[in-house]
C-alpha atoms as a PDB file:
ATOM      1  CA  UNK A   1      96.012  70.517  30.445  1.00  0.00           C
ATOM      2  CA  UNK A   2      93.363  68.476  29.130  1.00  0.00           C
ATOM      3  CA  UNK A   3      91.018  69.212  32.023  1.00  0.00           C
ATOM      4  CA  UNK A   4      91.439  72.408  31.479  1.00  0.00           C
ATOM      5  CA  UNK A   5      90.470  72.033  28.395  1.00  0.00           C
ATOM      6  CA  UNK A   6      86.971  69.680  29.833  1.00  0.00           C
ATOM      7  CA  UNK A   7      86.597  72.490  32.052  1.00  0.00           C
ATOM      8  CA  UNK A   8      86.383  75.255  29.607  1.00  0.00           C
ATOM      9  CA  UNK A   9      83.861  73.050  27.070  1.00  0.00           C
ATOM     10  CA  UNK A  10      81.994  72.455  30.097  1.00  0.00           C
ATOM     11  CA  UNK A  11      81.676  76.516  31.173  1.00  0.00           C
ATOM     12  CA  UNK A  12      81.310  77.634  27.068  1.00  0.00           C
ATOM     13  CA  UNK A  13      78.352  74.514  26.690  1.00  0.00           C
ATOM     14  CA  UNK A  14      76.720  75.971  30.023  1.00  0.00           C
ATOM     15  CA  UNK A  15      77.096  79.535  28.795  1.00  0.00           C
ATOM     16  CA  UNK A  16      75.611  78.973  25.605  1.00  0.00           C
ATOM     17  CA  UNK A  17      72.416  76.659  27.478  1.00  0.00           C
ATOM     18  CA  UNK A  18      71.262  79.910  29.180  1.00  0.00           C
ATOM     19  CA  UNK A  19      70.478  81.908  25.931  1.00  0.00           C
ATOM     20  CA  UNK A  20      68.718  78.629  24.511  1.00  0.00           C
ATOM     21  CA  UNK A  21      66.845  78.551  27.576  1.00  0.00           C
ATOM     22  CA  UNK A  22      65.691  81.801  27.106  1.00  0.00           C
ATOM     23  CA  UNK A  23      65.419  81.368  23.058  1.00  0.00           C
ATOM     24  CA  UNK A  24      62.601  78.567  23.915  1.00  0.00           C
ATOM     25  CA  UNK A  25      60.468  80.248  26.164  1.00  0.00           C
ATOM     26  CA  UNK A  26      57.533  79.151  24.429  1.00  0.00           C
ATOM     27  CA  UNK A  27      55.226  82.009  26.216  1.00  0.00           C
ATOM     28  CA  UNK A  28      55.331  85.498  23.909  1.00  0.00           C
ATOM     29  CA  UNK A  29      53.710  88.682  24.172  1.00  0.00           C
ATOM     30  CA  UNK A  30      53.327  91.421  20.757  1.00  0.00           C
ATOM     31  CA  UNK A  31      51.616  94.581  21.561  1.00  0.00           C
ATOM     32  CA  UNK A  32      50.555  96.647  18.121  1.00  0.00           C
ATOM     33  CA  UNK A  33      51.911  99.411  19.136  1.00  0.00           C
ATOM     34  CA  UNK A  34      54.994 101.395  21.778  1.00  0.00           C
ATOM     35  CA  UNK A  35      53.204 104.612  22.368  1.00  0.00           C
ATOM     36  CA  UNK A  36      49.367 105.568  23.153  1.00  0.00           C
ATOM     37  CA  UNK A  37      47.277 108.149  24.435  1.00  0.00           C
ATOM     38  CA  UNK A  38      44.864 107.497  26.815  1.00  0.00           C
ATOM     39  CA  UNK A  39      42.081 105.420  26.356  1.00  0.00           C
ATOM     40  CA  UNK A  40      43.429 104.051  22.816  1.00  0.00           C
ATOM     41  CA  UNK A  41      42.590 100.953  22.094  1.00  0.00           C
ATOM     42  CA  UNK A  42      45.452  98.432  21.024  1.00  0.00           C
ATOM     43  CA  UNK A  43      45.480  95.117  19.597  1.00  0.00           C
ATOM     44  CA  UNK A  44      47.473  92.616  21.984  1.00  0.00           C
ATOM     45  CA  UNK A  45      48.618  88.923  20.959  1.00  0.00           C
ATOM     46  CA  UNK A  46      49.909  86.406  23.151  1.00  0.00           C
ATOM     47  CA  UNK A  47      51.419  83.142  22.570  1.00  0.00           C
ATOM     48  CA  UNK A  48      50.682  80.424  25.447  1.00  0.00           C
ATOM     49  CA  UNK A  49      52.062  76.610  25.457  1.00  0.00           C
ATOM     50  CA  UNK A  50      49.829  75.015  27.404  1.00  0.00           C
ATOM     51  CA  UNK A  51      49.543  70.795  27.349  1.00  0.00           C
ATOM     52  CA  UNK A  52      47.350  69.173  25.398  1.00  0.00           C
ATOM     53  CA  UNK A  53      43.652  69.109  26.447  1.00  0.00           C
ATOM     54  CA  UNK A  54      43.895  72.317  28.590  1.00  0.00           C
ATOM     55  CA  UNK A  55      42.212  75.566  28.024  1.00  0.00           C
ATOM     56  CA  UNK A  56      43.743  79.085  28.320  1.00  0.00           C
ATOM     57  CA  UNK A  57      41.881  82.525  29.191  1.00  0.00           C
ATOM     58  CA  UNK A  58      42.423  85.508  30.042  1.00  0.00           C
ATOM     59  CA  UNK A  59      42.744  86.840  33.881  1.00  0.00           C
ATOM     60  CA  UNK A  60      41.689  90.691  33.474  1.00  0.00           C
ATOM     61  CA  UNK A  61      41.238  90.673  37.033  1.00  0.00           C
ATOM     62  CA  UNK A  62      44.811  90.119  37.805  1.00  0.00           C
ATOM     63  CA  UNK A  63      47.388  92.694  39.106  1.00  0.00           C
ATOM     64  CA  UNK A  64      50.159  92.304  36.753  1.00  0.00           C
ATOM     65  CA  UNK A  65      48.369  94.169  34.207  1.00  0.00           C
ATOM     66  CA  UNK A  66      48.641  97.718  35.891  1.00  0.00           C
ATOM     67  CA  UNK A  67      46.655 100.170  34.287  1.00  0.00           C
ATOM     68  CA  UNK A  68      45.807  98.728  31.042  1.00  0.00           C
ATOM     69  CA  UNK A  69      42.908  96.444  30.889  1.00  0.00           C
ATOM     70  CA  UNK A  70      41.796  94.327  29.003  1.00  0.00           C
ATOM     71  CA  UNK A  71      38.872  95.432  26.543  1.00  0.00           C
ATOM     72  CA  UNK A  72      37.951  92.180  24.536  1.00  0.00           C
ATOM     73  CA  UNK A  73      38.800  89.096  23.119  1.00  0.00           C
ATOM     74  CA  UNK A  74      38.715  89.545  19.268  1.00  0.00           C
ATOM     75  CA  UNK A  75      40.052  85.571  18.003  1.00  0.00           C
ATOM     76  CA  UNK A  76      41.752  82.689  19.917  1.00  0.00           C
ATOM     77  CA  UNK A  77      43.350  79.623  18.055  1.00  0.00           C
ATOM     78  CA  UNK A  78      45.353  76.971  18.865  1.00  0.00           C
ATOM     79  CA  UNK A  79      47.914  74.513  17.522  1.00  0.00           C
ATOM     80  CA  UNK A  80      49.576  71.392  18.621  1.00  0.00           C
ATOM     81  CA  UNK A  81      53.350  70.910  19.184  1.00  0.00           C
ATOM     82  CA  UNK A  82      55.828  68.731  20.484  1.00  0.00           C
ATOM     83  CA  UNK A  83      54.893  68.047  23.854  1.00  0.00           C
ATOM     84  CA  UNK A  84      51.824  70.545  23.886  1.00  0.00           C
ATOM     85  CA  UNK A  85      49.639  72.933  22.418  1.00  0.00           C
ATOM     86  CA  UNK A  86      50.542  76.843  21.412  1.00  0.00           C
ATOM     87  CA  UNK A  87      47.520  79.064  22.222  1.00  0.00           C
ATOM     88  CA  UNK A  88      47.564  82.014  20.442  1.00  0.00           C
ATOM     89  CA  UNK A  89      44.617  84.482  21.416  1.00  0.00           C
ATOM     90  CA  UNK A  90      43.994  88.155  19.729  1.00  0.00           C
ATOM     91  CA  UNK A  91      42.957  90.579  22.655  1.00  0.00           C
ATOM     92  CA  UNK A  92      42.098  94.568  22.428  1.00  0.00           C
ATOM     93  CA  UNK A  93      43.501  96.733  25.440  1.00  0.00           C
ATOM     94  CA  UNK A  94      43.732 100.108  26.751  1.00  0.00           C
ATOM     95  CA  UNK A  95      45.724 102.417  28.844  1.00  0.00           C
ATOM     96  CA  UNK A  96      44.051 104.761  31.096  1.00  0.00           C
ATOM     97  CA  UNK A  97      47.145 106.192  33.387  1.00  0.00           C
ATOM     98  CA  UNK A  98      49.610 108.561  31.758  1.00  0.00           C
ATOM     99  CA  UNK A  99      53.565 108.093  31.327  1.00  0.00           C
ATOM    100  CA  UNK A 100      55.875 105.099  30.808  1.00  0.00           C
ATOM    101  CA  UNK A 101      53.646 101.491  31.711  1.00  0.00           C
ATOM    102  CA  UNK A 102      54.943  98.324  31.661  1.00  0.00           C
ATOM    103  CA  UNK A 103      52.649  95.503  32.145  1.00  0.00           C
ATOM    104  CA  UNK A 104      52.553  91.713  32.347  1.00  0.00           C
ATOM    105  CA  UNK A 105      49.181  90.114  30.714  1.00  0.00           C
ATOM    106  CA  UNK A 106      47.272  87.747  33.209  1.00  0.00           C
ATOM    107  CA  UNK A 107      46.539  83.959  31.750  1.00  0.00           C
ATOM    108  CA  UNK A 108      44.691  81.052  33.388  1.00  0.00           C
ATOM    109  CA  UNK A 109      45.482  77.391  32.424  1.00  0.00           C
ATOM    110  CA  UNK A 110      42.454  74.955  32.972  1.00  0.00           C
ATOM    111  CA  UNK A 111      43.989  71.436  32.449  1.00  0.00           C
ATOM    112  CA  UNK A 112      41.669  69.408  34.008  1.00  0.00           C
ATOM    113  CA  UNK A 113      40.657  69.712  37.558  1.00  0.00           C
ATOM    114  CA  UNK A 114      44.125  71.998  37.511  1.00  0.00           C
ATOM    115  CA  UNK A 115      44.222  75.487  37.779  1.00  0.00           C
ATOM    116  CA  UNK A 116      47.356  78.052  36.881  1.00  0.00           C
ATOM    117  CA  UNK A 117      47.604  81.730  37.221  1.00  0.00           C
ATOM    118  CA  UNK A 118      50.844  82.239  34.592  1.00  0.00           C
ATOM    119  CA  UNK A 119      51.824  85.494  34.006  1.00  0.00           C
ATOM    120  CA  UNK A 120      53.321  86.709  30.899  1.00  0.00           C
ATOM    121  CA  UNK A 121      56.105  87.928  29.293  1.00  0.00           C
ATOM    122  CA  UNK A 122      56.019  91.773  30.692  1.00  0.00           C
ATOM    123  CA  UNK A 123      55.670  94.390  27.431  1.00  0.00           C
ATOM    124  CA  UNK A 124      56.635  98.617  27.855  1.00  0.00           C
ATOM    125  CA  UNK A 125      54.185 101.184  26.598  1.00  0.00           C
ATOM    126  CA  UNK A 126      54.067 104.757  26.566  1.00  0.00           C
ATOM    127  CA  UNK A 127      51.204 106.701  27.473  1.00  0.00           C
ATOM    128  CA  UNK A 128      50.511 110.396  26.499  1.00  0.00           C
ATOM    129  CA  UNK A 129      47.844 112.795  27.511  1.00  0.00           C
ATOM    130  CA  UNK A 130      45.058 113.515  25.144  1.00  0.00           C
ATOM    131  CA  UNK A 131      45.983 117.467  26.236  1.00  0.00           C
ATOM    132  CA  UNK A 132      49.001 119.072  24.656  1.00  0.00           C
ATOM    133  CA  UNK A 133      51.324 120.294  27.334  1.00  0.00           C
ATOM    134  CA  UNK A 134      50.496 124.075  26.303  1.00  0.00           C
ATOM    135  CA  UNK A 135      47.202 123.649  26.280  1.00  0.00           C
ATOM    136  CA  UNK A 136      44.648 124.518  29.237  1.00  0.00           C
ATOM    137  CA  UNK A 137      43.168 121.952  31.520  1.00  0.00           C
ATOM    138  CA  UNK A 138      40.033 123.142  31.548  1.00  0.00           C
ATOM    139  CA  UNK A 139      36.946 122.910  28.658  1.00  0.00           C
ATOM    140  CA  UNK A 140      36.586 125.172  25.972  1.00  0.00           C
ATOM    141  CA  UNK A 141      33.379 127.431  25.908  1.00  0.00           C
ATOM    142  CA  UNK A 142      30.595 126.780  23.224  1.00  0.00           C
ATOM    143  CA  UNK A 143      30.511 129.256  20.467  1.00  0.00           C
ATOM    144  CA  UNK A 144      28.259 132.025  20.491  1.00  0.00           C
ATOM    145  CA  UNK A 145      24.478 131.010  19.214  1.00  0.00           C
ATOM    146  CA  UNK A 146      24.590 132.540  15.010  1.00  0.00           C
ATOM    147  CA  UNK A 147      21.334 133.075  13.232  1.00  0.00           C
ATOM    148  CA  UNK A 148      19.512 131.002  10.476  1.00  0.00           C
ATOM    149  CA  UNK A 149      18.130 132.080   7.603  1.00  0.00           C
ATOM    150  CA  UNK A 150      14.745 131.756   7.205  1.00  0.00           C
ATOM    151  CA  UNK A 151      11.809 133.428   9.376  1.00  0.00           C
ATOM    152  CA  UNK A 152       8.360 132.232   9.603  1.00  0.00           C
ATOM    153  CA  UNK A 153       5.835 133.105   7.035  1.00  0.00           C
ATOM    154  CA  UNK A 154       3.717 136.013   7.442  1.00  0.00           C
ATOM    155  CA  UNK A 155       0.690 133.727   6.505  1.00  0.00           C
ATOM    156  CA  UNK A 156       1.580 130.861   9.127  1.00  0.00           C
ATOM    157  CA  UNK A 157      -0.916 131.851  11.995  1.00  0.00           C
ATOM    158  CA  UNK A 158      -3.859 133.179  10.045  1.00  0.00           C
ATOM    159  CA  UNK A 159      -3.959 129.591   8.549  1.00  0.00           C
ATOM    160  CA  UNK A 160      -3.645 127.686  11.785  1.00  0.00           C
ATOM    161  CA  UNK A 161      -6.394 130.204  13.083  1.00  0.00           C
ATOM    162  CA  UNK A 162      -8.581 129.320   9.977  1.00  0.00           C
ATOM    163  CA  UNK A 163      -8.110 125.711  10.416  1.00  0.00           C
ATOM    164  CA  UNK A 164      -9.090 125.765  14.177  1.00  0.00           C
ATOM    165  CA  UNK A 165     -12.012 127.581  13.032  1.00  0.00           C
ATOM    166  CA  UNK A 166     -12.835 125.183  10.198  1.00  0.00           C
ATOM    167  CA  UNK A 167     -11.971 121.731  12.929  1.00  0.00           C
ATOM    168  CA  UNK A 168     -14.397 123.578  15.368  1.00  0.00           C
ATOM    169  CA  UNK A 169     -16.930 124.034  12.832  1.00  0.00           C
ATOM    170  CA  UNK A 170     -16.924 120.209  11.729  1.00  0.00           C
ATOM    171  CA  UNK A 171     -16.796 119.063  15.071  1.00  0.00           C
ATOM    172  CA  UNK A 172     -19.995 121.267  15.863  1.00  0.00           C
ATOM    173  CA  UNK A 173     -21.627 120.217  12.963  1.00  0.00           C
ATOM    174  CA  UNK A 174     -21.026 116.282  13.393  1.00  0.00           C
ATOM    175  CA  UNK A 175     -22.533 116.696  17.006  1.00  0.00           C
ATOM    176  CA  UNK A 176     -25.426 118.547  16.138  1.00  0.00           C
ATOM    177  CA  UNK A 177     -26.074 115.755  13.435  1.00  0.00           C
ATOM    178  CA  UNK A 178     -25.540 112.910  15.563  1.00  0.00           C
ATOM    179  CA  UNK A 179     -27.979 114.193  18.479  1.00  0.00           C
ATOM    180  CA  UNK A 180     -30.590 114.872  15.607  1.00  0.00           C
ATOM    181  CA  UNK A 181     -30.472 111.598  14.699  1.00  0.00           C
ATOM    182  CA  UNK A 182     -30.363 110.282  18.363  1.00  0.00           C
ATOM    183  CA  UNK A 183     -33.308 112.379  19.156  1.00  0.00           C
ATOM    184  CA  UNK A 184     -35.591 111.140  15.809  1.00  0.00           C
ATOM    185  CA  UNK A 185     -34.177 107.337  16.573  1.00  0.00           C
ATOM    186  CA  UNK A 186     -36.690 104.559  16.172  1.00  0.00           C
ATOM    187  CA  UNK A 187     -37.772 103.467  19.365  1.00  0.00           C
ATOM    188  CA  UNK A 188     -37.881 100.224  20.299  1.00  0.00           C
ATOM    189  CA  UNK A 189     -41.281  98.346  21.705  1.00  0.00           C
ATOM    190  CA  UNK A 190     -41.452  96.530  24.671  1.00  0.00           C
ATOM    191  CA  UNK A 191     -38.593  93.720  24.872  1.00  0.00           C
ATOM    192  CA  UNK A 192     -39.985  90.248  25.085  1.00  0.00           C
ATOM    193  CA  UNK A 193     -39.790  87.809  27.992  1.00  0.00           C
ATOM    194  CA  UNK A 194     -36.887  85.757  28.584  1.00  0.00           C
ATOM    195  CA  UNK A 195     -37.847  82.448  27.871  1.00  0.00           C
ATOM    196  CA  UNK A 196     -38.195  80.473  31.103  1.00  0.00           C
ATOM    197  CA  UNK A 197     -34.843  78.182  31.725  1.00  0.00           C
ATOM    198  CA  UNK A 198     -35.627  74.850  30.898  1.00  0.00           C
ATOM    199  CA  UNK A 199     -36.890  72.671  34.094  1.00  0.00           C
ATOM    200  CA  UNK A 200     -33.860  70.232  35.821  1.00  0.00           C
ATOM    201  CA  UNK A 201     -33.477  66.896  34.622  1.00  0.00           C
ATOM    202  CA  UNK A 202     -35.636  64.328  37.078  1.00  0.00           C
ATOM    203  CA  UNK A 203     -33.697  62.201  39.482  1.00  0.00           C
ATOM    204  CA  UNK A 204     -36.013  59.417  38.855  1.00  0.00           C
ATOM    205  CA  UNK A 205     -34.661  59.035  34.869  1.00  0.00           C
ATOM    206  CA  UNK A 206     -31.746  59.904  36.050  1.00  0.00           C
ATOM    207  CA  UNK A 207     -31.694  57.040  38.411  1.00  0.00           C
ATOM    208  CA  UNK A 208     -32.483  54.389  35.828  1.00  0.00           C
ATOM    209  CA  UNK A 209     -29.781  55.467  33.314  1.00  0.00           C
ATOM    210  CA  UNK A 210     -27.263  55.327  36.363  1.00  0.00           C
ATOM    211  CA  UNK A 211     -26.014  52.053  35.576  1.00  0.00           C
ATOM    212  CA  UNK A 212     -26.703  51.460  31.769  1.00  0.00           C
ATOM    213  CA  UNK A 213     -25.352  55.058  30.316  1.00  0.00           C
ATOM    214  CA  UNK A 214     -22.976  56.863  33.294  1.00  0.00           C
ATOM    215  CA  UNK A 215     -22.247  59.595  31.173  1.00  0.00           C
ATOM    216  CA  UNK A 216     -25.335  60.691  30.495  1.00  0.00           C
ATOM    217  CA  UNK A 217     -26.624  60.033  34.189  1.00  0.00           C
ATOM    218  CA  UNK A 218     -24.134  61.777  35.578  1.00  0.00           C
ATOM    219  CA  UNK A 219     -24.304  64.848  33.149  1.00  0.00           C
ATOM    220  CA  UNK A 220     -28.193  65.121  34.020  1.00  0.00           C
ATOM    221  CA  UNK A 221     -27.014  64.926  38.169  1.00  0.00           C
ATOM    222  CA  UNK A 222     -24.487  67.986  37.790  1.00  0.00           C
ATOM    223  CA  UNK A 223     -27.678  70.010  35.220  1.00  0.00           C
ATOM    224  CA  UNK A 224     -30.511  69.369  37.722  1.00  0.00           C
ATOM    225  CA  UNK A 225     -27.760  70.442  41.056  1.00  0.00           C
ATOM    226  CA  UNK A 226     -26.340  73.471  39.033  1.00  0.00           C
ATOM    227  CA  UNK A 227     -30.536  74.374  37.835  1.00  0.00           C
ATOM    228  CA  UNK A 228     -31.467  74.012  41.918  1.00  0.00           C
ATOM    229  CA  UNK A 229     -28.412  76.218  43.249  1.00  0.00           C
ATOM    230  CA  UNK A 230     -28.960  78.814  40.623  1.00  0.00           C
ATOM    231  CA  UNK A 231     -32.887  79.321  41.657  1.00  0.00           C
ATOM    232  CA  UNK A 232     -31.868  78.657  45.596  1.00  0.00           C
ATOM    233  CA  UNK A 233     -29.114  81.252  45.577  1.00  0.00           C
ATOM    234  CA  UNK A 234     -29.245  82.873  42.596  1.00  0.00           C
ATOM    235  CA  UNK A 235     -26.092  81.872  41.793  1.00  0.00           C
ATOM    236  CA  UNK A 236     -25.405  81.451  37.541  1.00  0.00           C
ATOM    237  CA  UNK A 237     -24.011  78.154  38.456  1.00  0.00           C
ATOM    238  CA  UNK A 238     -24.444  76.932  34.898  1.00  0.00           C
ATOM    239  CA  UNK A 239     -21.610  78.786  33.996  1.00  0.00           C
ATOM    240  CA  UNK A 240     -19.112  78.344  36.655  1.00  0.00           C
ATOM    241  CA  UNK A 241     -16.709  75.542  37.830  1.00  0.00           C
ATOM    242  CA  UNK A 242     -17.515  73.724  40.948  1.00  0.00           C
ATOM    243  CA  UNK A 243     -14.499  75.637  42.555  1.00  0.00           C
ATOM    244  CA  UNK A 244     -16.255  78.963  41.516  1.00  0.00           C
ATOM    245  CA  UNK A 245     -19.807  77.756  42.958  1.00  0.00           C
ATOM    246  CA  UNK A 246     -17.771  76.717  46.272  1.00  0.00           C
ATOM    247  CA  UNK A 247     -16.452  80.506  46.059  1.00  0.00           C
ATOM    248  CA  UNK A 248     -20.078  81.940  45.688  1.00  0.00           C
ATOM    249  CA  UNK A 249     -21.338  79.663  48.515  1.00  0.00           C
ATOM    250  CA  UNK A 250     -19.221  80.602  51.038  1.00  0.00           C
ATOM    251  CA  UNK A 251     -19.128  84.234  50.051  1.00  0.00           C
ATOM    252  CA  UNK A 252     -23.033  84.217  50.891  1.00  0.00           C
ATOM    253  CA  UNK A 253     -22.515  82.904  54.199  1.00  0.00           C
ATOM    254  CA  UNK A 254     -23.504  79.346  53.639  1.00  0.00           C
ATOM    255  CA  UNK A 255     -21.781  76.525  55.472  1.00  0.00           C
ATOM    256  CA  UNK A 256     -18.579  75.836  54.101  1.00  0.00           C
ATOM    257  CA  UNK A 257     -18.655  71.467  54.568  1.00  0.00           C
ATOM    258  CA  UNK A 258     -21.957  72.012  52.605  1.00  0.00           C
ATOM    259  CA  UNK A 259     -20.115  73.630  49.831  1.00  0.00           C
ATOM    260  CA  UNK A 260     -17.145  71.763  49.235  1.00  0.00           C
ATOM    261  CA  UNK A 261     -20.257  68.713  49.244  1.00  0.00           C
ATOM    262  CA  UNK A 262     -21.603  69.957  46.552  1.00  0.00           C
ATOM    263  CA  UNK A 263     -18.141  71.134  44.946  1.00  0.00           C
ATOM    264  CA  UNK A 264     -17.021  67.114  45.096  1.00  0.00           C
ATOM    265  CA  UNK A 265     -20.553  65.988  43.968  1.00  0.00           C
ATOM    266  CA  UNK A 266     -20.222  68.351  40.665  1.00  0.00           C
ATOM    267  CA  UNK A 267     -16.128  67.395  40.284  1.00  0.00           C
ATOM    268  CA  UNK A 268     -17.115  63.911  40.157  1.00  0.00           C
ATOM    269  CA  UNK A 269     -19.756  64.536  37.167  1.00  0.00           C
ATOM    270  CA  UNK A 270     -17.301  66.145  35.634  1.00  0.00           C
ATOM    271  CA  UNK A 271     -14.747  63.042  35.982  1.00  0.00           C
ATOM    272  CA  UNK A 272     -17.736  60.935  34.540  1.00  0.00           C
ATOM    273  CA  UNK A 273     -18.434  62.799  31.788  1.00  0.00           C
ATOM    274  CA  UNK A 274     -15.281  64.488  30.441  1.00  0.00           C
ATOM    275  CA  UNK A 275     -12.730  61.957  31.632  1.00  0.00           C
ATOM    276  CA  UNK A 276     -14.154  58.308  31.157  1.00  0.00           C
ATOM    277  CA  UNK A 277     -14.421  57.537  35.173  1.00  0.00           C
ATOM    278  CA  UNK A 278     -16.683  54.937  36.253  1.00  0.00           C
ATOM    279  CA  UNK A 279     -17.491  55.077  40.125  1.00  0.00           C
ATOM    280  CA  UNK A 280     -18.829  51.437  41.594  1.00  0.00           C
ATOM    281  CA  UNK A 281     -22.310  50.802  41.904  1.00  0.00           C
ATOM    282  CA  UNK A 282     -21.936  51.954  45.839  1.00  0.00           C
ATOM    283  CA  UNK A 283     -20.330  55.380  44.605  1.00  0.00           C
ATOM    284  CA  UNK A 284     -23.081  56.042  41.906  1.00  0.00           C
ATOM    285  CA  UNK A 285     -26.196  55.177  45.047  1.00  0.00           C
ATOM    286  CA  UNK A 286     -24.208  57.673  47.233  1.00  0.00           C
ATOM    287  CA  UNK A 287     -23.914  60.427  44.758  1.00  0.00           C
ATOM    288  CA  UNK A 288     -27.262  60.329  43.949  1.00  0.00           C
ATOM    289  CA  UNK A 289     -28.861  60.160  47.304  1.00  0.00           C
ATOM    290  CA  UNK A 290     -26.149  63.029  47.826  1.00  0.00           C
ATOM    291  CA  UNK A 291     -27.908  65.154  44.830  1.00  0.00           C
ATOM    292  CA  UNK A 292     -31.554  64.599  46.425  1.00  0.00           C
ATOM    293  CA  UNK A 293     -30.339  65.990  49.229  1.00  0.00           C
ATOM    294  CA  UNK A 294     -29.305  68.713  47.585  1.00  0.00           C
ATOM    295  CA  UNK A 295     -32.554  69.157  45.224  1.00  0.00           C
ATOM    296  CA  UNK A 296     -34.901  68.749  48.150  1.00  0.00           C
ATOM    297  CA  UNK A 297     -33.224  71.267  49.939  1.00  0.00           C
ATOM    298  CA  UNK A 298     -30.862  69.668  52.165  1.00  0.00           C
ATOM    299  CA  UNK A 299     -27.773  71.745  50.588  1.00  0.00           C
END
């Protein structure tokens, strides 16, 4: 008798377990609404323990959600708990196959270098045509086109004809006035010669400055090479880079070694002057011997 009696606590305890089991399914699913029509947008919440640390999303790719998807994530929020954390995120869905649906929400778990695809509690929805059942499946015509009041004034196109008349008549006028006064203009006299450029800085001073002011040296090398090109070739090679006089060079047939020469003579003056470089003594000899060549037409 008394096992019986240890038996039968032991089935009623193991009876009442599976409903408590079931009671603490932490996982929970509340859709806004039981019926829809198609389309309609509904507000979905779902409750997800996850542990501590992890991170819970959405899967709107997965298959348990039928034919509702998932629209948007309005809110997410969490909150810690014995053992874990309870997600709890807001969604928007929508249905877009008619009749009964029953679905099952897709969630990821990130914990870590972990990944789980958990689906949800599953949640029963009923979906309803946006078409009565006596009504047509086809579209409705338009109604017929119905008159405005109001008609256009009986004065409308005499006044646009008297304005184009009027526009033509200014426009005439401010031509004829501008050729007069083209025609009774005050000419102009002969223009004036150009003033001749100024002649090249000489090698010689140029020479003698090479070792007490570089700078300056060097920034009367590149004028007098720049002054020669431009009356050799008549190339305005004051006012182009020594990659732009190499372009002009070579475009006029010259030899190319000869104008990336002269290219690396003029980028070194520029080094000198604009970027405080100071070649040896040797390097300053060869770049000038390099610019004679060049001015006594060598180059």
């Amino acid at each position: 008798m008394r096992r019986f009696a240890i038996a039968l606590a032991g089935l009623v305890l193991a009876i009442a377990a599976v409903p408590s089991a079931a009671a603490d399914e932490p996982d929970r699913v509340t859709l806004s609404a039981t019926s829809a029509i198609i389309g309609q947008q509904l507000s979905l919440t779902v409750e997800v323990f996850a542990p501590r640390g992890a991170t819970v999303e959405p899967d709107p790719i997965a298959r348990s959600w039928g034919t509702v998807e998932l629209v948007r994530v309005v809110s997410r929020s969490s909150r810690d708990q014995d053992g874990g954390t309870l997600h709890v995120l807001e969604m928007i869905v929508a249905p877009f196959w008619p009749g009964d649906v029953r679905f099952a929400p897709g969630i990821i778990v990130l914990n870590g270098p972990a990944v789980e695809s958990r689906t949800l509690p599953a949640v029963s929805l009923a979906v309803n045509q946006t078409l009565s059942v006596d009504e047509p499946d086809e579209l409705t015509p338009l109604p017929a086109p119905r008159p405005i009041g109001g008609a256009e004034s009986p004065l409308l196109r005499p006044a646009i004809a008297a304005g184009g008349a009027v526009a033509a008549a200014l426009l005439y006028l401010a031509g004829f006035t501008a050729v007069r006064r083209w025609r009774t203009r005050a000419r102009p006299g002969a223009p004036s010669p150009a003033p001749l450029p100024p002649a090249p800085p000489d090698l010689a001073t140029v020479e003698a400055a090479m070792h007490t002011d570089p700078a300056s040296a060097y920034r009367d090398l590149a004028a007098s090479v720049r002054a020669v090109l431009a009356g050799r070739y008549g190339i305005p090679a004051a006012a182009l880079t020594a990659a732009e006089i190499t372009a002009r060079m070579e475009h006029l047939g010259l030899d190319r070694w000869q104008a990336r020469l002269v290219s690396g003579l003029l980028d070194e003056c520029d080094a000198v002057i604009y970027a405080g470089y100071r070649p040896a003594a040797e390097r300053r000899l060869s770049d000038l011997n390099m610019a004679r060549e060049i001015v006594e037409g060598g180059v």
